[in-house]
PDB file of N, CA and C in Angstrom:
ATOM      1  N   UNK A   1     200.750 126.912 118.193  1.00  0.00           N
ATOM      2  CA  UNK A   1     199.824 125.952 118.777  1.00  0.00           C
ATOM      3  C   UNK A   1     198.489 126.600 119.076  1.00  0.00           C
ATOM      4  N   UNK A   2     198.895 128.339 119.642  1.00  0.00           N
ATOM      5  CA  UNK A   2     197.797 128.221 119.617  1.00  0.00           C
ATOM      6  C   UNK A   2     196.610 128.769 118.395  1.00  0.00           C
ATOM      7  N   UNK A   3     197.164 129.026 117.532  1.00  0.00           N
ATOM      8  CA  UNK A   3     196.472 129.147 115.958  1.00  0.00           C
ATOM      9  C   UNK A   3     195.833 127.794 115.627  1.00  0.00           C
ATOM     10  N   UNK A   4     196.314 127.052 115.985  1.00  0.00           N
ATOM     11  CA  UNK A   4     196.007 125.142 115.555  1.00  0.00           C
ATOM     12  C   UNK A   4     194.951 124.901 116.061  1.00  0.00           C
ATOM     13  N   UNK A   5     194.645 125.421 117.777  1.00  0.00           N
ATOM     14  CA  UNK A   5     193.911 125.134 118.536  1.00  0.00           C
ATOM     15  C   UNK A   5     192.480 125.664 117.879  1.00  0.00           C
ATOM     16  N   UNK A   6     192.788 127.106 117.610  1.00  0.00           N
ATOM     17  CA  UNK A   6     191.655 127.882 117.736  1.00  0.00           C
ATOM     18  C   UNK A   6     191.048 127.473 116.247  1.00  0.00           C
ATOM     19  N   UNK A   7     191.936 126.994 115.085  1.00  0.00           N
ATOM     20  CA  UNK A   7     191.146 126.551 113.641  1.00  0.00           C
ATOM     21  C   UNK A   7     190.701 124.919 113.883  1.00  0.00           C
ATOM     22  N   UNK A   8     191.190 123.932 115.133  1.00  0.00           N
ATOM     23  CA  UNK A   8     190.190 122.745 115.410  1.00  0.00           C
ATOM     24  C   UNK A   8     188.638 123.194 115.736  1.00  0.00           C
ATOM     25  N   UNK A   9     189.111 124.628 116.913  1.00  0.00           N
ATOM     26  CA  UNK A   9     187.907 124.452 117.414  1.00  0.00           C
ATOM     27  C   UNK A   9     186.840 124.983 116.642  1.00  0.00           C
ATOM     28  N   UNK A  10     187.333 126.183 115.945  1.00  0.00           N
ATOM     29  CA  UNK A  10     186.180 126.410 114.736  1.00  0.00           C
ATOM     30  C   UNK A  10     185.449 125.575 113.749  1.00  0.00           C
ATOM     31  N   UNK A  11     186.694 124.621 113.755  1.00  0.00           N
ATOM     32  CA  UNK A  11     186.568 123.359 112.489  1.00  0.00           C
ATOM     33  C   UNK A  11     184.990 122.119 113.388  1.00  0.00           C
ATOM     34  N   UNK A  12     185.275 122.211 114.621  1.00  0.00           N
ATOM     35  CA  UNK A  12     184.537 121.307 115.397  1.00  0.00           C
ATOM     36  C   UNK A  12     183.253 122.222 115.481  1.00  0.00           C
ATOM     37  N   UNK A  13     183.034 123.218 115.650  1.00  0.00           N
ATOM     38  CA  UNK A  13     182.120 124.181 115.786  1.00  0.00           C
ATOM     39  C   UNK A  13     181.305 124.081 114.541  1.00  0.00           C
ATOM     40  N   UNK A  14     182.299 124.032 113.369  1.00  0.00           N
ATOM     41  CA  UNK A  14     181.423 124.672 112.157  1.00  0.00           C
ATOM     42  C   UNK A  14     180.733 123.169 111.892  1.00  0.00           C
ATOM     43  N   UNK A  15     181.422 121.710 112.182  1.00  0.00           N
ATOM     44  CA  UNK A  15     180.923 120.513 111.823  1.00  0.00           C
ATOM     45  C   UNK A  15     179.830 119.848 112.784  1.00  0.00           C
ATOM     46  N   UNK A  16     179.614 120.720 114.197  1.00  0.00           N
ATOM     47  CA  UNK A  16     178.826 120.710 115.058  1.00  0.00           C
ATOM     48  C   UNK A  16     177.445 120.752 114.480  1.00  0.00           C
ATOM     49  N   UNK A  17     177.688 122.399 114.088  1.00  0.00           N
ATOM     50  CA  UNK A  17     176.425 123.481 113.483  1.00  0.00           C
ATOM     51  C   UNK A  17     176.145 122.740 112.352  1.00  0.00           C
ATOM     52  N   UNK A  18     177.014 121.733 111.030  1.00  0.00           N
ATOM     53  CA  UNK A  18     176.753 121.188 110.235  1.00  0.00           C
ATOM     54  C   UNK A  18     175.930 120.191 110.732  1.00  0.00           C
ATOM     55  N   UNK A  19     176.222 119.083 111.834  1.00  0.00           N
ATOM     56  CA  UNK A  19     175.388 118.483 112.327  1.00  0.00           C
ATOM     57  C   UNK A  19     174.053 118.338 112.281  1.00  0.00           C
ATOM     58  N   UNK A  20     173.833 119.559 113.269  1.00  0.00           N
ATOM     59  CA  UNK A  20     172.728 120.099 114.079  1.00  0.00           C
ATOM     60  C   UNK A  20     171.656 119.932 112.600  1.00  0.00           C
ATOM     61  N   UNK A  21     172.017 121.177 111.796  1.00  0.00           N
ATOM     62  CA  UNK A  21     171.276 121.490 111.120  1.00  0.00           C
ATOM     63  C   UNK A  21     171.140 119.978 109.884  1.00  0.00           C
ATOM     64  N   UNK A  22     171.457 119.286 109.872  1.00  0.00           N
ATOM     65  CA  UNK A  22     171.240 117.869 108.805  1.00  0.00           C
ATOM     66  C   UNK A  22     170.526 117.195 109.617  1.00  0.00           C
ATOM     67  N   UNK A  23     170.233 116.751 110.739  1.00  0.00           N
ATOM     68  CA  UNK A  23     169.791 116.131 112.230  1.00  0.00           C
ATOM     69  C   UNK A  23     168.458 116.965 112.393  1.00  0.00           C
ATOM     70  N   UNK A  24     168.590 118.571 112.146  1.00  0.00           N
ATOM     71  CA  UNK A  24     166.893 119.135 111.940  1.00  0.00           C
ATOM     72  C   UNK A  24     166.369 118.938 110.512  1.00  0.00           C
ATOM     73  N   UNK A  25     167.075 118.589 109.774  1.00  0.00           N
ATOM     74  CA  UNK A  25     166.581 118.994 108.066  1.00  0.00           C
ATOM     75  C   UNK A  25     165.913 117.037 107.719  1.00  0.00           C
ATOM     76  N   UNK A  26     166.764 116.312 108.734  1.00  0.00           N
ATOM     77  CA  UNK A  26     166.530 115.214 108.537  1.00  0.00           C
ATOM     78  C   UNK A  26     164.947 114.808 109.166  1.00  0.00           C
ATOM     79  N   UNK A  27     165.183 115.161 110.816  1.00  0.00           N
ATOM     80  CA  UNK A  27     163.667 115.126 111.333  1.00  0.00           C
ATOM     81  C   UNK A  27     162.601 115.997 110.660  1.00  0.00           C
ATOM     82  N   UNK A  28     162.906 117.161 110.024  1.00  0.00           N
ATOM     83  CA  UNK A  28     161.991 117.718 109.216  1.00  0.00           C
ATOM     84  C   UNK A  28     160.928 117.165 108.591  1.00  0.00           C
ATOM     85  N   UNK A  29     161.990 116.328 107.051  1.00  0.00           N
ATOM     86  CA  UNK A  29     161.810 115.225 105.930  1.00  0.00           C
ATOM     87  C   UNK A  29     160.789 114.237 106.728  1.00  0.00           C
ATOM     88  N   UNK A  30     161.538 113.700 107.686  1.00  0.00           N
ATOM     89  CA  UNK A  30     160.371 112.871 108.367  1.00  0.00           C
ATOM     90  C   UNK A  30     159.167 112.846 108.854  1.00  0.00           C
ATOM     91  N   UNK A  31     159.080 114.166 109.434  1.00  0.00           N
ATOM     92  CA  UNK A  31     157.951 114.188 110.202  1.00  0.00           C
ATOM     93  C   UNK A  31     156.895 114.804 108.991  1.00  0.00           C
ATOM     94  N   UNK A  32     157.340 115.463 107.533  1.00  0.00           N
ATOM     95  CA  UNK A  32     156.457 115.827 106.460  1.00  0.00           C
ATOM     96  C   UNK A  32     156.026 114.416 105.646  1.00  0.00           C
ATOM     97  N   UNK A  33     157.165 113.401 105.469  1.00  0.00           N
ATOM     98  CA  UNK A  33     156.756 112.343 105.270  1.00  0.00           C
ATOM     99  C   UNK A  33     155.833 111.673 106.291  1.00  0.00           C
ATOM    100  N   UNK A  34     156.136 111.692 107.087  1.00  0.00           N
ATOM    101  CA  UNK A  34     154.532 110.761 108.175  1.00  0.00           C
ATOM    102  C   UNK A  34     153.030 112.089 108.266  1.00  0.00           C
ATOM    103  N   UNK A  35     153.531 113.071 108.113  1.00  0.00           N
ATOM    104  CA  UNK A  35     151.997 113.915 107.675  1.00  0.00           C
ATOM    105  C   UNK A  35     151.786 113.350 106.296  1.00  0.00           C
ATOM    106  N   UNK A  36     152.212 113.455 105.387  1.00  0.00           N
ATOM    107  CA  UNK A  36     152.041 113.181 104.215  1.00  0.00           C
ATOM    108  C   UNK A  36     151.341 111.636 104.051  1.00  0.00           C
ATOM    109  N   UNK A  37     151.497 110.634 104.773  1.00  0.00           N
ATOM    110  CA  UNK A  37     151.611 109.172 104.795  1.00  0.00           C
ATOM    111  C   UNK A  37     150.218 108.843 105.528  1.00  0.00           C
ATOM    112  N   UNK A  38     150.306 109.832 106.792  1.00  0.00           N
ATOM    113  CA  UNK A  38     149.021 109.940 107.159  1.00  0.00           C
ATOM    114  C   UNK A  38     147.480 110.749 106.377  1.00  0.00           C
ATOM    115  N   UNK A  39     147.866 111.473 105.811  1.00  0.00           N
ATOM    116  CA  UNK A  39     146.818 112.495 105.109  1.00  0.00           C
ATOM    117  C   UNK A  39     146.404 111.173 103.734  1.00  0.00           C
ATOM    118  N   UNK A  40     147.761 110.505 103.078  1.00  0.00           N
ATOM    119  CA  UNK A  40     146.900 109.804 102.047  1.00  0.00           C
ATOM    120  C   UNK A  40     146.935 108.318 102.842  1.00  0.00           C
ATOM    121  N   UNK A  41     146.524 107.557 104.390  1.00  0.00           N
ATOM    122  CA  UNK A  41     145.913 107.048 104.659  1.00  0.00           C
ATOM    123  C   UNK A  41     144.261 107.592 105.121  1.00  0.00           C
ATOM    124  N   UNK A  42     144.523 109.202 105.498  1.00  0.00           N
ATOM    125  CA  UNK A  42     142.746 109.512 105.935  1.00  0.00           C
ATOM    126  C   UNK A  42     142.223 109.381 104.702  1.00  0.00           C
ATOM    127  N   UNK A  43     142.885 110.103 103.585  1.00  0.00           N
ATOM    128  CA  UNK A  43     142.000 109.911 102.165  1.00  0.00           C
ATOM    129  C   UNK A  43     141.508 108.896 102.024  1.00  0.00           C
ATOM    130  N   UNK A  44     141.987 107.729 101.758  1.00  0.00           N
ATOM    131  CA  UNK A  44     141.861 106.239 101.231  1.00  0.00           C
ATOM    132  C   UNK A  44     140.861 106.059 102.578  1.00  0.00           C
ATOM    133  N   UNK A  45     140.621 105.919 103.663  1.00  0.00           N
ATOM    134  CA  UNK A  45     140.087 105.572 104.576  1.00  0.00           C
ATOM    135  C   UNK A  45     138.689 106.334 104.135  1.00  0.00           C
ATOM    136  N   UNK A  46     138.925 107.837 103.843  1.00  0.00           N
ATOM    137  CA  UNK A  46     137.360 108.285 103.579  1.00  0.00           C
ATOM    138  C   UNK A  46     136.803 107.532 102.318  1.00  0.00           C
ATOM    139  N   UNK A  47     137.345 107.441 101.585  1.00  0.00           N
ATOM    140  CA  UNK A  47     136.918 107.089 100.391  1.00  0.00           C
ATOM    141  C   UNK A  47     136.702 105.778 100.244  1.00  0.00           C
ATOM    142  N   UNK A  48     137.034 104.676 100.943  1.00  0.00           N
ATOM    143  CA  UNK A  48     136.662 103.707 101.080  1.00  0.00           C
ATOM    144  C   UNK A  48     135.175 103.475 102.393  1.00  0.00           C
ATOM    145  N   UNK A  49     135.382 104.747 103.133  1.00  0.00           N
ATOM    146  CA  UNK A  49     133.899 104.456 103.909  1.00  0.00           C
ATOM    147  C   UNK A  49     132.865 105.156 103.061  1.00  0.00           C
ATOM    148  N   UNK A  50     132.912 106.331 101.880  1.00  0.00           N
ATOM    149  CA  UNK A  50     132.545 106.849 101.585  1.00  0.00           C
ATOM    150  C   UNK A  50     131.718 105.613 100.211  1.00  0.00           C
ATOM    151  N   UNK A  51     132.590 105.013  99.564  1.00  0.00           N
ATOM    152  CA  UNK A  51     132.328 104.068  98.450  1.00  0.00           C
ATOM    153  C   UNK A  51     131.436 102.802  99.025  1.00  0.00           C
ATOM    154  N   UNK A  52     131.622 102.698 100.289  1.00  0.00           N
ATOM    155  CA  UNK A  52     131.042 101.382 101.215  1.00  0.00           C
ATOM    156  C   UNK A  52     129.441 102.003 101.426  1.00  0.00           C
ATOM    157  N   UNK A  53     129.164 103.470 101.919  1.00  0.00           N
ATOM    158  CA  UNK A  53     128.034 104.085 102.019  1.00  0.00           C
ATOM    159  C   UNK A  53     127.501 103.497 100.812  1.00  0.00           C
ATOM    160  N   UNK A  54     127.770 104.132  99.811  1.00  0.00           N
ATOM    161  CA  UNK A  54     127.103 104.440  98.616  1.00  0.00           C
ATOM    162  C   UNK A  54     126.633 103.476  98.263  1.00  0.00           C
ATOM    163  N   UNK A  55     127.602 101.909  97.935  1.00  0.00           N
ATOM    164  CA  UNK A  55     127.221 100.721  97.602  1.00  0.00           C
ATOM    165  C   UNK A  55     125.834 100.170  99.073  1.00  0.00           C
ATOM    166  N   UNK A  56     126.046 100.260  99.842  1.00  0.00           N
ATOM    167  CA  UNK A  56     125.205  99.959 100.835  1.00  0.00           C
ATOM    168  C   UNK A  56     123.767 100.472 100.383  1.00  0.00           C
ATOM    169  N   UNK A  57     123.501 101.536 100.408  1.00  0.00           N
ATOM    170  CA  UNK A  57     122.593 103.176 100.273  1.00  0.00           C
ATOM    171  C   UNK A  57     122.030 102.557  98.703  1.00  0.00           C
ATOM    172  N   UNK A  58     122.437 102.159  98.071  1.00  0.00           N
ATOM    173  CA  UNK A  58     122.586 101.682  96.376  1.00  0.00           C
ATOM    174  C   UNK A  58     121.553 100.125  96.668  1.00  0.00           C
ATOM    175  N   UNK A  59     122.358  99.288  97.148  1.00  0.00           N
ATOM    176  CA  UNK A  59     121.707  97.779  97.279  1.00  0.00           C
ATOM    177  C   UNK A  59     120.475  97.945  98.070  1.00  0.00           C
ATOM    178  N   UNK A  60     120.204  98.652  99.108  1.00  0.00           N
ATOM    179  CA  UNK A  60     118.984  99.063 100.393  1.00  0.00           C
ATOM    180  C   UNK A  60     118.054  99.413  99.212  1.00  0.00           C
ATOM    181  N   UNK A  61     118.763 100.699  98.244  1.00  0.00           N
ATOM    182  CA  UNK A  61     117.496 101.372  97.604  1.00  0.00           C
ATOM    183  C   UNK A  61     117.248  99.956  96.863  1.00  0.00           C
ATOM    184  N   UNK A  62     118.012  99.381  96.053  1.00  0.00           N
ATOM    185  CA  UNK A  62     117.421  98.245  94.738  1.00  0.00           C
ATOM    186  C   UNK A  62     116.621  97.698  95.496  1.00  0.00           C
ATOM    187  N   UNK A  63     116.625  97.073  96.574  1.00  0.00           N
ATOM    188  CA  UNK A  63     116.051  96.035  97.513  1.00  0.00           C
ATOM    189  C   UNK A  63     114.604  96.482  97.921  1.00  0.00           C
ATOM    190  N   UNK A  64     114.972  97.623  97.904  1.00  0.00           N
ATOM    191  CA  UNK A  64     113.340  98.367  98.736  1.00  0.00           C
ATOM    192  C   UNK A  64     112.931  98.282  98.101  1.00  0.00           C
ATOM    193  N   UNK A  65     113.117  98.694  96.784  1.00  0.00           N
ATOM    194  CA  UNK A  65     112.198  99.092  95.049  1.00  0.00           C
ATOM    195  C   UNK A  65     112.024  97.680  94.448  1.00  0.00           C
ATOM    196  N   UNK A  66     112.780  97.044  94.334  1.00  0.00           N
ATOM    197  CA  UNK A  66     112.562  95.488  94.242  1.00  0.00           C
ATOM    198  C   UNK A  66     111.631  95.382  94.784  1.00  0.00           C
ATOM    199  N   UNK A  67     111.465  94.896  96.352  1.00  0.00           N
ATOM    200  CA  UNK A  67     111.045  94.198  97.190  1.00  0.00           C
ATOM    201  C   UNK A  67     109.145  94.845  96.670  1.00  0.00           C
ATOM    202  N   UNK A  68     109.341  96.139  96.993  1.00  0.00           N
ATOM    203  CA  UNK A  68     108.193  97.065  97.089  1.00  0.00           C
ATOM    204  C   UNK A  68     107.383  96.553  95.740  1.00  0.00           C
ATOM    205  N   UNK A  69     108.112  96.422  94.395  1.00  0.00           N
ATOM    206  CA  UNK A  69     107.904  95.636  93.136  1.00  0.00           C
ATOM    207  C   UNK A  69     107.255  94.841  93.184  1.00  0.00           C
ATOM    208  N   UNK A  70     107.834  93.558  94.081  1.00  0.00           N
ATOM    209  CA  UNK A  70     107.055  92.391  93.785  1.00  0.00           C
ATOM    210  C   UNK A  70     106.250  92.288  94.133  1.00  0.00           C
ATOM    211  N   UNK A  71     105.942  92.690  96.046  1.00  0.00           N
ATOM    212  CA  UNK A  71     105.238  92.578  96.922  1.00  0.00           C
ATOM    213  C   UNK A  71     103.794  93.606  95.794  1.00  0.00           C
ATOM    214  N   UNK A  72     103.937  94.493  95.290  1.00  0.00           N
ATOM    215  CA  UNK A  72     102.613  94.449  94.637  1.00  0.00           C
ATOM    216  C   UNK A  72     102.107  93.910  93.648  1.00  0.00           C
ATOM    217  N   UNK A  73     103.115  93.423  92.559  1.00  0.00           N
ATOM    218  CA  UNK A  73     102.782  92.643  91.806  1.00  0.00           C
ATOM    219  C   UNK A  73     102.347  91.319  91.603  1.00  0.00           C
ATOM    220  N   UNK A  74     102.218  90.865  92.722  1.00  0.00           N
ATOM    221  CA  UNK A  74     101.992  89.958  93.763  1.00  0.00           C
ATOM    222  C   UNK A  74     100.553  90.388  94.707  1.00  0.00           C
ATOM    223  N   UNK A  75     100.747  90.835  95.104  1.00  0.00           N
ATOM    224  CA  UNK A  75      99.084  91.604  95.559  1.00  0.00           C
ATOM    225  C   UNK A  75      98.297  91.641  94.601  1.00  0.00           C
ATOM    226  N   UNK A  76      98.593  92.538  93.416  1.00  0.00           N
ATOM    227  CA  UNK A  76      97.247  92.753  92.588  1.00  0.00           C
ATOM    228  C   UNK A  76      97.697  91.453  91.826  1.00  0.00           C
ATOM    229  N   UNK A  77      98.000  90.242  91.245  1.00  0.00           N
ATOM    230  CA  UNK A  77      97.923  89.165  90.842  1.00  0.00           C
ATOM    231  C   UNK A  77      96.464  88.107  91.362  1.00  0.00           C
ATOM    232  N   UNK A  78      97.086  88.372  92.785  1.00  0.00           N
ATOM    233  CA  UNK A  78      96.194  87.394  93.634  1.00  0.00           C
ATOM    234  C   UNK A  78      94.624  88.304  93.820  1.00  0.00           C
ATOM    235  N   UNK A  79      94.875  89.312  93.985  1.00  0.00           N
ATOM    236  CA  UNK A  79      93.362  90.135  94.054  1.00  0.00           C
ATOM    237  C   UNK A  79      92.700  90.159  92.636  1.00  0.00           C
ATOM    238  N   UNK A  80      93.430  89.932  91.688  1.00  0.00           N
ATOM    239  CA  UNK A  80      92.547  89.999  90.318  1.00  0.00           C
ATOM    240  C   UNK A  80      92.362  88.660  90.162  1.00  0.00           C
ATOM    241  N   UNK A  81      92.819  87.831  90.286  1.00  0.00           N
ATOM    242  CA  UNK A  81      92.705  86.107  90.297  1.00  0.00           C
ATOM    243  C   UNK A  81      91.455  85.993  91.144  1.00  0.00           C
ATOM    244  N   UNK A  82      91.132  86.167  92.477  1.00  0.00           N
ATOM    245  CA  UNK A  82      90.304  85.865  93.356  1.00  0.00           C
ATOM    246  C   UNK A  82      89.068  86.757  92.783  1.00  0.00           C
ATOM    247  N   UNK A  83      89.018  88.349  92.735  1.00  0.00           N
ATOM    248  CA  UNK A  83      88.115  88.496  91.765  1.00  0.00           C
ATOM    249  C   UNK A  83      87.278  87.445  91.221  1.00  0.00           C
ATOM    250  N   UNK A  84      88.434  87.236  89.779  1.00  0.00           N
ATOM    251  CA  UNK A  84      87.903  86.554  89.026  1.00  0.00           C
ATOM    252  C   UNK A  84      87.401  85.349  89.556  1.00  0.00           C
ATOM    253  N   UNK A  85      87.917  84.562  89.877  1.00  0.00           N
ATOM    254  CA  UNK A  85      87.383  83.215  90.352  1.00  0.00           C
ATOM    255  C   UNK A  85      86.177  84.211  91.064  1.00  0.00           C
ATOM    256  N   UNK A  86      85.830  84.782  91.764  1.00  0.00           N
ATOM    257  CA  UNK A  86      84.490  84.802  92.993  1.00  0.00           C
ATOM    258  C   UNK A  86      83.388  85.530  91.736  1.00  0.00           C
ATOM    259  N   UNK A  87      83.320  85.936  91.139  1.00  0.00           N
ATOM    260  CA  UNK A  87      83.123  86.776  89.970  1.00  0.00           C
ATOM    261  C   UNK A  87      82.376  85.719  88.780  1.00  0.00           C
ATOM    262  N   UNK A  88      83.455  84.541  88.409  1.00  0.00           N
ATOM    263  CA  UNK A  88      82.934  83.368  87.768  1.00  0.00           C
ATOM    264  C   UNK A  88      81.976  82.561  88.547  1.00  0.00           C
ATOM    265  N   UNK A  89      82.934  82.606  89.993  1.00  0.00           N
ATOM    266  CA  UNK A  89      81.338  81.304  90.520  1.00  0.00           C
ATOM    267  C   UNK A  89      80.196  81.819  90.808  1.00  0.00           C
ATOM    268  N   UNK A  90      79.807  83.561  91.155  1.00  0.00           N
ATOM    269  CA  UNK A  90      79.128  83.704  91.540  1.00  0.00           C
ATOM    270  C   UNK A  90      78.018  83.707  90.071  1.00  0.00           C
ATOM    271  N   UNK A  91      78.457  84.366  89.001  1.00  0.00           N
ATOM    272  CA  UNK A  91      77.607  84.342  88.021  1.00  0.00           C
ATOM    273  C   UNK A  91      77.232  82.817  87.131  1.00  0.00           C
ATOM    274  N   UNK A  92      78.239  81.500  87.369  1.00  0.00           N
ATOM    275  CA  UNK A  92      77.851  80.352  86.996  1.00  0.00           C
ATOM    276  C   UNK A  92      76.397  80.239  88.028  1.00  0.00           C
ATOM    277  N   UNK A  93      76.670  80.420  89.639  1.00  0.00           N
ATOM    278  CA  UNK A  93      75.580  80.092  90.347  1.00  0.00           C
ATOM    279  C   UNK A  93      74.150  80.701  89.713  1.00  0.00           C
ATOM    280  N   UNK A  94      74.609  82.046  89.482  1.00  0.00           N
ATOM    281  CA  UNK A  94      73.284  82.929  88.968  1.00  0.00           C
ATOM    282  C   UNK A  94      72.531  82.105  87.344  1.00  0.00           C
ATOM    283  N   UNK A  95      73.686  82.088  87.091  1.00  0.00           N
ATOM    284  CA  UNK A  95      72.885  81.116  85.238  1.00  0.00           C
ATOM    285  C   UNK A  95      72.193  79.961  85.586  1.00  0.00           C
ATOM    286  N   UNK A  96      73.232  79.339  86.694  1.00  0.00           N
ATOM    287  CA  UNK A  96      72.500  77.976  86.922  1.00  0.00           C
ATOM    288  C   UNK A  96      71.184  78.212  87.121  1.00  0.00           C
ATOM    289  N   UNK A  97      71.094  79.235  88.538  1.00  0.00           N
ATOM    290  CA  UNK A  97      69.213  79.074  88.873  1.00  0.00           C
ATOM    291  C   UNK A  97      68.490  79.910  88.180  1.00  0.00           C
ATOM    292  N   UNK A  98      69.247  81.046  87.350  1.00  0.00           N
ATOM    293  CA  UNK A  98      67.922  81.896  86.352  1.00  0.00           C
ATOM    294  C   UNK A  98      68.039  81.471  84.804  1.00  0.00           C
ATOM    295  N   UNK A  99      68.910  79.831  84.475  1.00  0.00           N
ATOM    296  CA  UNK A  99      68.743  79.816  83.423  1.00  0.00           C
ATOM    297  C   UNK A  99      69.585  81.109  82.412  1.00  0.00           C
ATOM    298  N   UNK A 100      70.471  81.660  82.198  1.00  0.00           N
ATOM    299  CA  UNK A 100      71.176  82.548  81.581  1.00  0.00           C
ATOM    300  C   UNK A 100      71.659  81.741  80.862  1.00  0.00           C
ATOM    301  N   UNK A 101      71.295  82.331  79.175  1.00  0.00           N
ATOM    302  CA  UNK A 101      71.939  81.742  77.914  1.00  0.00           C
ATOM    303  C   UNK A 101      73.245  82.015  77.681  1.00  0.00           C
ATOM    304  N   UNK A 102      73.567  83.436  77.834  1.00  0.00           N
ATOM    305  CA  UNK A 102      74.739  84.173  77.770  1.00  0.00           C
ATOM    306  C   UNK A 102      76.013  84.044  78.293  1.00  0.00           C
ATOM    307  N   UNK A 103      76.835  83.716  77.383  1.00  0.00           N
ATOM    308  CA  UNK A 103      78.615  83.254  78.219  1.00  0.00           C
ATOM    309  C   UNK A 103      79.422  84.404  77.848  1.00  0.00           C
ATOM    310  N   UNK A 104      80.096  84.639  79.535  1.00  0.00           N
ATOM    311  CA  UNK A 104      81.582  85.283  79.006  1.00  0.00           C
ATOM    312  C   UNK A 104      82.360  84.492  78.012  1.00  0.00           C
ATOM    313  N   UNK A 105      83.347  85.735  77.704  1.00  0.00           N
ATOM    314  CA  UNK A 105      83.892  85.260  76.331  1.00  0.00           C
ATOM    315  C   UNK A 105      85.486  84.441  76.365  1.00  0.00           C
ATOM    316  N   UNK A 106      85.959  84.052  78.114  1.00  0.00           N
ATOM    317  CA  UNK A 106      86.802  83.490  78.121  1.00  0.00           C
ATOM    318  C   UNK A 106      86.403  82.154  79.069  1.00  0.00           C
ATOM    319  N   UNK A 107      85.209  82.104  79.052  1.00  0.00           N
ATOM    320  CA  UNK A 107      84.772  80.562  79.542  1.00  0.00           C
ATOM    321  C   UNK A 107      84.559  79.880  78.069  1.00  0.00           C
TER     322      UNK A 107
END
């Protein structure tokens, strides 16, 4: 009996220590899986604020350069228009009272 005793208790001992160690090997697995789970949520998180910059930083620049575009092409439109018009009336006025034979060549 007591040989019986002493190969349970080894037997309980050794399935203890088997335990233990599947119970650490298990929380191990886990806790490398939630680093792991977490590291490719920071990735995706950078890279999606990182892709959001860029597109942002991207549309601002088109917009500025656009904007900056029109807004002069648009300026010198109207300043060469007014020119011209102040340019035409002033020299129709001048022909009128000195008599000038001579025409520009797009009147």
């Amino acid at each position: 009996m007591n040989r019986t005793f002493n190969l349970m208790m080894m037997m309980m001992m050794t399935m203890m220590v088997v335990v233990v160690v599947v119970v650490v090997m298990v929380v191990v697995v886990v806790a490398l899986v939630v680093v792991v789970v977490a590291l490719v949520v920071v990735v995706v998180v950078v890279v999606v604020v990182v892709v959001v910059v860029v597109v942002v930083v991207v549309v601002v620049v088109v917009v500025v350069v656009v904007g900056w575009w029109w807004w002069w092409w648009w300026w010198w439109w109207w300043w060469w228009w007014w020119w011209w018009w102040w340019w035409r009336w002033r020299w129709r006025r001048r022909r009128r009272r000195r008599r000038w034979r001579w025409r520009w060549w797009w009147w």
